[in-house]
Protein backbone atom coordinates (compact mmCIF):
# COMPACT_ATOMS: atom_id res chain seq x y z
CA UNK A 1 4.18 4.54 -6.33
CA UNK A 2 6.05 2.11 -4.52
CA UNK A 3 9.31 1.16 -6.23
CA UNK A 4 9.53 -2.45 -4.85
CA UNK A 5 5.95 -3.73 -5.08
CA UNK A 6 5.11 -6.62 -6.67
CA UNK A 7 2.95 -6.71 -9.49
CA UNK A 8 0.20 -9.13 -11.05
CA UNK A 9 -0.85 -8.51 -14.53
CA UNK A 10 -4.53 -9.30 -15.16
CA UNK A 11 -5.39 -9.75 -18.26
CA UNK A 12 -9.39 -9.32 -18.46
CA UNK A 13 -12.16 -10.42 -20.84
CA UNK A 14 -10.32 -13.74 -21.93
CA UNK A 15 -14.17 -14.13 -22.98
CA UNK A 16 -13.97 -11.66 -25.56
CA UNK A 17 -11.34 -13.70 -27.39
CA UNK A 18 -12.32 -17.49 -27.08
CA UNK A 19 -11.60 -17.87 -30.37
CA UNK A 20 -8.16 -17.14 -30.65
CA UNK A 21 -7.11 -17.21 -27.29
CA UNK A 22 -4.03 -18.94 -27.79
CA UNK A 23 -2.92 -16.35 -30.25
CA UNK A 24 -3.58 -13.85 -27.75
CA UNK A 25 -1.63 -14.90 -24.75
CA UNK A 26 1.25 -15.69 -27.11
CA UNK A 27 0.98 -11.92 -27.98
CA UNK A 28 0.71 -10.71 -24.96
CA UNK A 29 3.14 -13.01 -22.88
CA UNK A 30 5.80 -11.81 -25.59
CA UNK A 31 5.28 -8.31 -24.91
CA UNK A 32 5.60 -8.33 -21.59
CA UNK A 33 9.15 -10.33 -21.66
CA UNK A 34 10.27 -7.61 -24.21
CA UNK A 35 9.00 -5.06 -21.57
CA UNK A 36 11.01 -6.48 -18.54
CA UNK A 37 13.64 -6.93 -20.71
CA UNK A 38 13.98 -2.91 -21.32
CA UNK A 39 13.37 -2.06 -18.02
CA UNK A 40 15.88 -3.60 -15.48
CA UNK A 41 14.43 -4.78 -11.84
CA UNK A 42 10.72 -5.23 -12.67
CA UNK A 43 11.66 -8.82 -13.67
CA UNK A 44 11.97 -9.67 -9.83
CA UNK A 45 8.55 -7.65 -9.00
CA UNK A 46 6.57 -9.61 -11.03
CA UNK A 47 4.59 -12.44 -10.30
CA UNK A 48 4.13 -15.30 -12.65
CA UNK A 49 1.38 -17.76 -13.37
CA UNK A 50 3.02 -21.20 -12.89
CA UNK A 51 -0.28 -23.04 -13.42
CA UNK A 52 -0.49 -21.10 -16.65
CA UNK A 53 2.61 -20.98 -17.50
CA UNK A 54 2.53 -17.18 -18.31
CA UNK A 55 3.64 -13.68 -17.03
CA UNK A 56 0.27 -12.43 -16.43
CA UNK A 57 -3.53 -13.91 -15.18
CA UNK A 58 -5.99 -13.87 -18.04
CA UNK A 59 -9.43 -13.83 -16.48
CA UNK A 60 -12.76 -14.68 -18.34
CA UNK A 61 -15.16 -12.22 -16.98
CA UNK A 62 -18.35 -14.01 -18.17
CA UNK A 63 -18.46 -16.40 -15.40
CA UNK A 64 -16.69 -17.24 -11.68
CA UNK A 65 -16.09 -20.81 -12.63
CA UNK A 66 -12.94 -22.99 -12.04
CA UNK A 67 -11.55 -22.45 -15.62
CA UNK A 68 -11.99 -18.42 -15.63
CA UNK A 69 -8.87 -17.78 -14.31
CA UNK A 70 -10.74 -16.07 -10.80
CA UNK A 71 -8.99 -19.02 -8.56
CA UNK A 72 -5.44 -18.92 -9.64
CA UNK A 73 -5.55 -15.31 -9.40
CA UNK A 74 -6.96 -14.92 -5.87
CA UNK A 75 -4.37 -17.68 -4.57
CA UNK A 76 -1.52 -15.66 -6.11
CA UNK A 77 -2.55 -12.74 -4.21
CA UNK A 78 -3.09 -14.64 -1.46
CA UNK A 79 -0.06 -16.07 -1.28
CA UNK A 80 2.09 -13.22 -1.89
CA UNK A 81 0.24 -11.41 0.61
CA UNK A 82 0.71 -13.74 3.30
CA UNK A 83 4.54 -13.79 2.47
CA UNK A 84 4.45 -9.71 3.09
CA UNK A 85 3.35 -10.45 6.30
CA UNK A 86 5.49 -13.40 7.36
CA UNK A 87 8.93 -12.14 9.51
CA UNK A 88 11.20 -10.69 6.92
CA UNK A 89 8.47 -9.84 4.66
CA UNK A 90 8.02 -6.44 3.04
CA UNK A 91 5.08 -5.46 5.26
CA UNK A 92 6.57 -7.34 8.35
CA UNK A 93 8.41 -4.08 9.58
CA UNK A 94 6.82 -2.62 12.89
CA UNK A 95 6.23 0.93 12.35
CA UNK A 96 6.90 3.70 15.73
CA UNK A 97 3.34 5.08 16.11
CA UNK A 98 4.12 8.68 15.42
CA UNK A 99 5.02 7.44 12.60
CA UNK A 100 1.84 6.44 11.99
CA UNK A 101 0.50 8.93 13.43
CA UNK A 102 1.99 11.19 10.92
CA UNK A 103 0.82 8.88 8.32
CA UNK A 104 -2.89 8.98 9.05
CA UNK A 105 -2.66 12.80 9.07
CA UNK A 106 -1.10 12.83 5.59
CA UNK A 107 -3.30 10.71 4.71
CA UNK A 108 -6.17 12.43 5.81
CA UNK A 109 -5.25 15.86 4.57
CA UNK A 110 -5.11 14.00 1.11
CA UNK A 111 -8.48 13.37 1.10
CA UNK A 112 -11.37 15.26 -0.37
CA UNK A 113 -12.44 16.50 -3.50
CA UNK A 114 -9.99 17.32 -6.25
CA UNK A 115 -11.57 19.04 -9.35
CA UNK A 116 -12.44 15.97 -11.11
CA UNK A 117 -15.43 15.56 -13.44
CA UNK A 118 -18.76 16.42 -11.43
CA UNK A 119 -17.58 17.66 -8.84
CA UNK A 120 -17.80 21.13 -7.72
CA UNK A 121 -15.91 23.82 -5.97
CA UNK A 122 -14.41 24.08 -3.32
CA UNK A 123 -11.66 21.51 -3.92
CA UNK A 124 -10.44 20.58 -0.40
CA UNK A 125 -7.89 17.70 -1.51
CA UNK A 126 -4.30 18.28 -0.33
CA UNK A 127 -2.09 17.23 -3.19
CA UNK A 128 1.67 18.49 -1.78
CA UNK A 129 2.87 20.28 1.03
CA UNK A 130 6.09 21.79 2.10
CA UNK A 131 8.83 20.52 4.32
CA UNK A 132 8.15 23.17 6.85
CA UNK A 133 4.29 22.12 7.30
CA UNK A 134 5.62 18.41 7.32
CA UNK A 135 7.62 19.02 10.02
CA UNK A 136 4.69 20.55 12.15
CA UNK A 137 2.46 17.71 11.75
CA UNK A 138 5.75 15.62 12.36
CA UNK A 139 5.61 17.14 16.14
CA UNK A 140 2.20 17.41 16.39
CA UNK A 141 2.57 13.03 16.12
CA UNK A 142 5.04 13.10 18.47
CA UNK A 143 8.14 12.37 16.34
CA UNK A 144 10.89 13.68 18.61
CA UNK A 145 14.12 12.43 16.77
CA UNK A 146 14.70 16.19 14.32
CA UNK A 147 15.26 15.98 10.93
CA UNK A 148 16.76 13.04 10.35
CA UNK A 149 14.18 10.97 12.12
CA UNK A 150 11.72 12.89 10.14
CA UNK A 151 13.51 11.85 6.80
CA UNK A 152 13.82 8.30 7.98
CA UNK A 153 9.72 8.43 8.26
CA UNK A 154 9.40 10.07 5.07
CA UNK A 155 11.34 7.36 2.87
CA UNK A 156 9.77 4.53 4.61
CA UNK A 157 6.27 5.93 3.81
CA UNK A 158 7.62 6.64 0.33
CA UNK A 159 9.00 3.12 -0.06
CA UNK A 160 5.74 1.56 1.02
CA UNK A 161 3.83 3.99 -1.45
CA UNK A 162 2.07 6.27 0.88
CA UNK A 163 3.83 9.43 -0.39
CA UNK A 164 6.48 10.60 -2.62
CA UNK A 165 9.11 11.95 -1.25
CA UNK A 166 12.95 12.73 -2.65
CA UNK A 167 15.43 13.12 -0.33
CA UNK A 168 17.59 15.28 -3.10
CA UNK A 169 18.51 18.61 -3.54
CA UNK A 170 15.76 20.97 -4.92
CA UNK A 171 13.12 17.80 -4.33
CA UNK A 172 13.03 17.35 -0.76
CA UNK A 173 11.41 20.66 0.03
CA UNK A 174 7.82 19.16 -0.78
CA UNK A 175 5.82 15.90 0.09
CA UNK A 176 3.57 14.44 -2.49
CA UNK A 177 0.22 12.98 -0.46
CA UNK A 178 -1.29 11.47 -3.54
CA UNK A 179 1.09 9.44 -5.76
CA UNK A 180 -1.38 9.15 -8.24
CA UNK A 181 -1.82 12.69 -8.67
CA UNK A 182 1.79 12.89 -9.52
CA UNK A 183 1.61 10.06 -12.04
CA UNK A 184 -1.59 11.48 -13.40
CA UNK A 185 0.40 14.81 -14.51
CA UNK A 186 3.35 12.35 -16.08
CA UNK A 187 0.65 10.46 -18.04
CA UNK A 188 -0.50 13.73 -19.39
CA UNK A 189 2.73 14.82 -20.74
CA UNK A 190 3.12 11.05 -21.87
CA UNK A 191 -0.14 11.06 -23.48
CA UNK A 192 0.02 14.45 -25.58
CA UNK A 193 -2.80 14.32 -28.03
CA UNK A 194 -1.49 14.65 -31.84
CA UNK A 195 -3.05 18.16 -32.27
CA UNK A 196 -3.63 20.96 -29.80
CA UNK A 197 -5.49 24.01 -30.12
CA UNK A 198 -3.00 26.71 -30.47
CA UNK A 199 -0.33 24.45 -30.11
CA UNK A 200 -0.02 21.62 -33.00
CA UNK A 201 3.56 22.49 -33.32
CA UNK A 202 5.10 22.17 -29.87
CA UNK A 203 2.70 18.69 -29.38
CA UNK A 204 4.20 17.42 -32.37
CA UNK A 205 8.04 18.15 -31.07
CA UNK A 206 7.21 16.64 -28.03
CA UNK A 207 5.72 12.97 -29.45
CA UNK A 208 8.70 13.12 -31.99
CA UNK A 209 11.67 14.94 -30.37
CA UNK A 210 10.70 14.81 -26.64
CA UNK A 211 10.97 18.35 -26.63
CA UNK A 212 8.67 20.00 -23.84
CA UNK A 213 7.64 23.62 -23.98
CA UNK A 214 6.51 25.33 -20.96
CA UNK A 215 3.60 27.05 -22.44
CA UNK A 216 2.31 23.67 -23.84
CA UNK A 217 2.74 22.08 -20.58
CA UNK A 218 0.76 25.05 -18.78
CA UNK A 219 -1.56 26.21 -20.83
CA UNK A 220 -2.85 22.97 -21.51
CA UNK A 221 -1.28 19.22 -20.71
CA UNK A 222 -1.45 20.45 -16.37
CA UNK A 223 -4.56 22.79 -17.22
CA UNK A 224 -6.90 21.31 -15.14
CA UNK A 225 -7.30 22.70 -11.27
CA UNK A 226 -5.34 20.03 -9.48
CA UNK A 227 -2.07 20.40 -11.59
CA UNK A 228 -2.52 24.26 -12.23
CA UNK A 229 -2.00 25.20 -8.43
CA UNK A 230 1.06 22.98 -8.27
CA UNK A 231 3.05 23.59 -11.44
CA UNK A 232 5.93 25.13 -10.19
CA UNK A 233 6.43 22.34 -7.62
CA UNK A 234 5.78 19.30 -10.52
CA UNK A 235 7.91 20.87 -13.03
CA UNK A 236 11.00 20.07 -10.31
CA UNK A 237 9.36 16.65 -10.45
CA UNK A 238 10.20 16.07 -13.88
């Protein structure tokens, strides 16, 4: 959601794998080099173990003692959080309120319920909106400065992983309020099953060839409520 966040990779149940722990860690730790390797930047996002000498923070989930891992994790976090609040950290920028004004209010149309298992209708979560109802709630905060002011508030909510919002052609006509939502309708189209009913063909193209067909993509992979409303606005997403 937030392109410059740091990370921490937990590894959890080290329990489970006593055994043949080192094996594991070996595994793991090389797979996530070859991983930052193939995707340039996240090197710098991640946070290492130095006590550990690894990429990640296995944890042993069977107890809360000094050797499960719980204590080096929780002082990593603490001290990366404390350096995102120090001056020139990445959460040490002072915000205008209307900004945050207008980020409460995004927030809070986000919430509700969205369709998901168990619960039932009427869905009242707010999953996009358009520029032009952005832009009322933008006054109604008491942003003053226009459009470009407006757009300067959008990519600094969208930076800090609030929103998603592309300032490009075609793109910057909607506001994503939940960035998950929008990653949960990648992950289906990432995460195609082998067969589909009515449509074992076009899921095979698109695990082997990458070839997406819209019917597939409607009909089934966005289906559910929360992506079927929207799937005009996520397929300019893609």
């Amino acid at each position: 959601h937030a392109p410059d966040a740091l990370i921490l990779i937990v590894g959890t149940h080290a329990d489970a794998v006593a055994s043949f722990r080192g094996q594991v860690e070996a595994r793991i730790e090389t797979e996530i080099v070859q991983l930052m390797e193939r995707v340039p930047g996240v090197e710098r996002q991640v946070v290492v173990n130095s006590e550990a000498g690894l990429c990640f923070f296995p944890v042993d989930n069977s107890s809360g003692g000094p050797n499960s891992g719980h204590l080096e994790l929780r002082a990593a976090i603490d001290r990366e959080a404390a350096q995102a609040i120090s001056p020139g950290g990445n959460f040490s920028q002072e915000l205008p309120l209307p900004w945050i004004r207008l980020r409460d209010a995004l927030e809070d149309a986000a919430e509700g319920t969205t369709g998901e298992e168990g619960e039932q209708p009427p869905f009242t979560a707010t999953f996009v909106l358009g520029m032009a109802k952005v832009q009322q709630m933008a006054e109604e905060a008491g942003i003053s400065g226009g459009d470009q002011e407006l757009v300067e508030c959008l990519r600094c909510l969208h930076n800090f992983g609030c929103i998603v919002f592309f300032d490009e052609d075609g793109l910057r006509e909607h506001v994503v309020l939940n960035p998950q939502w929008l990653a949960d309708a990648m992950a289906h189209i990432l995460n195609c099953p082998r067969v589909v009913q009515g449509g074992v063909a076009a899921a095979r193209r698109l695990r082997e060839r990458g070839e997406l067909e819209d019917e597939l993509l409607r009909r089934t992979l966005w289906r559910h409520h929360k992506f079927r409303q929207h799937q005009d606005v996520l397929l300019h997403m893609l």
